[in-house]
Protein backbone atom coordinates (compact mmCIF):
# COMPACT_ATOMS: atom_id res chain seq x y z
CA UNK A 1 0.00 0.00 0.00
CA UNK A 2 1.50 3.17 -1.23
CA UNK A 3 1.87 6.64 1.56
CA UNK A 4 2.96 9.92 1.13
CA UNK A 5 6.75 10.65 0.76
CA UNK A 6 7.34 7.06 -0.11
CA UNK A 7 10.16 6.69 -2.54
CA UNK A 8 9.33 5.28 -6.00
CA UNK A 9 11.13 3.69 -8.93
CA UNK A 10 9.26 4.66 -12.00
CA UNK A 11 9.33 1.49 -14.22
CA UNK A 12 7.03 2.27 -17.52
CA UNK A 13 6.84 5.52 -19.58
CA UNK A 14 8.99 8.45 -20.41
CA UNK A 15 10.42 8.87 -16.93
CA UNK A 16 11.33 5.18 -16.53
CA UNK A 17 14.40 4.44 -14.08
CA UNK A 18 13.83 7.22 -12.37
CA UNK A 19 13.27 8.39 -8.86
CA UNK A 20 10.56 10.09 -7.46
CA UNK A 21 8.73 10.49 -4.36
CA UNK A 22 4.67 10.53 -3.38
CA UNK A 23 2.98 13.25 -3.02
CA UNK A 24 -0.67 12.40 -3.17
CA UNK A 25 -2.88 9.09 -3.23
CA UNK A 26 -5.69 9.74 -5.64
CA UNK A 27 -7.35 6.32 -5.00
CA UNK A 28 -6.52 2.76 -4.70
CA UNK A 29 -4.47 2.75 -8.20
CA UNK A 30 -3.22 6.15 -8.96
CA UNK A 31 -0.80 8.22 -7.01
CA UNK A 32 0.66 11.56 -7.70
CA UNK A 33 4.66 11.73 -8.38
CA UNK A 34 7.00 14.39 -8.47
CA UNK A 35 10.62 15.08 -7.88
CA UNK A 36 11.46 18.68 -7.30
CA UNK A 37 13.65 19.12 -10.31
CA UNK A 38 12.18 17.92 -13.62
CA UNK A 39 8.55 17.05 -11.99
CA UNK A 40 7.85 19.76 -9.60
CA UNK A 41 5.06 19.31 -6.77
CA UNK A 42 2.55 21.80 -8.72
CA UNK A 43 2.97 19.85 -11.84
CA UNK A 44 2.92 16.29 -10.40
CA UNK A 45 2.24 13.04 -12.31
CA UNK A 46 -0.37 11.31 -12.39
CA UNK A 47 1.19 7.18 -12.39
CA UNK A 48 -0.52 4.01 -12.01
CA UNK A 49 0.82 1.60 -9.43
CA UNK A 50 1.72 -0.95 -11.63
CA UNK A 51 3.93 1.56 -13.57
CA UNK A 52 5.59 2.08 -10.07
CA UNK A 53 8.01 0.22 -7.74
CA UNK A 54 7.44 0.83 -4.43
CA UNK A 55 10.77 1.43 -2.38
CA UNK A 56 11.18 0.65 1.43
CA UNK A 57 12.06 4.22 2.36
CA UNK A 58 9.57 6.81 3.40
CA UNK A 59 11.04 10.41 3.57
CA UNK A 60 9.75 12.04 7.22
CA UNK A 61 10.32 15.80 5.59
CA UNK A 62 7.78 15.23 2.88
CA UNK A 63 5.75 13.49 4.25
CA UNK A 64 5.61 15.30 7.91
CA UNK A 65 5.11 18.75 5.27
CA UNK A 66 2.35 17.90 3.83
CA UNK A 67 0.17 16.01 6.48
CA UNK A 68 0.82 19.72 7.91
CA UNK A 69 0.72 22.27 5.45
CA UNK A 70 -1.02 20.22 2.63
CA UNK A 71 2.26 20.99 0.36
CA UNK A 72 5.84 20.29 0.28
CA UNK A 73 8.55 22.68 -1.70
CA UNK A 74 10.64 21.36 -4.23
CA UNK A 75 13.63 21.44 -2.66
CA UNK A 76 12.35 18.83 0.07
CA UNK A 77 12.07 16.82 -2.88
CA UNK A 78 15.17 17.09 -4.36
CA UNK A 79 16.50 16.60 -0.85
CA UNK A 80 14.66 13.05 -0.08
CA UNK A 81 15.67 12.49 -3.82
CA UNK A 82 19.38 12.84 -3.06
CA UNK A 83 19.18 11.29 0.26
CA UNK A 84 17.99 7.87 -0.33
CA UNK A 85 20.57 8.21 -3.84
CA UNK A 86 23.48 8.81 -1.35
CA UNK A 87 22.28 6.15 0.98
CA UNK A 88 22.15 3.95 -1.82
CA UNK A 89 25.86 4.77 -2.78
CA UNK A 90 26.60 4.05 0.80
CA UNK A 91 25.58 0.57 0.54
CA UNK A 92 26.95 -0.50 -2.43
CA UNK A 93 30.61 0.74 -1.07
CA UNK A 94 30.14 -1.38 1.93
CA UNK A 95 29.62 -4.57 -0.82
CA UNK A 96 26.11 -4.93 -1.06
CA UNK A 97 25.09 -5.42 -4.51
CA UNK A 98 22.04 -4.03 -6.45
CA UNK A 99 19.79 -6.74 -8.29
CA UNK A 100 19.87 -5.80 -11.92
């Protein structure tokens, strides 16, 4: 079940491979993506969850933002972006290996 300022790995469509975050649950099979930078939170897509892998990594900013404001700027999204990216890096140097 997808929540706000989960992490996502877009797998179908133009943006495939690429890393976004959730910003909104429209119902029980389309969410609302963005990323800061080339998707920003006013412009969000619109993705089906089958298009969609759903990470293990929940970003507390984004999601803490807009369960209090209702938004979240872009650069919290570029930030939770580049976090889980650098925590990713992290991992691999200590030998894990990514599934590919």
């Amino acid at each position: 079940m997808p929540q706000i300022g989960q992490m996502v790995r877009i797998i179908k469509g133009r943006d495939a491979e690429k890393l976004g975050v959730i910003v909104n649950i429209l119902d029980d099979r389309f969410v609302l993506v963005a990323d800061g930078d080339k998707r920003k939170y006013d412009r969000a897509k619109r993705k089906n969850l089958i298009h969609l892998e759903l990470l293990d990594f929940i970003s507390p900013e984004v999601a803490r933002s807009i369960l209090e404001t209702g938004r979240v700027t872009n650069g919290k999204l570029r930030y939770a972006v580049a976090k889980f990216s650098d925590e990713k890096v992290i991992a691999l140097k200590k030998g894990d290996h990514i599934d590919g």
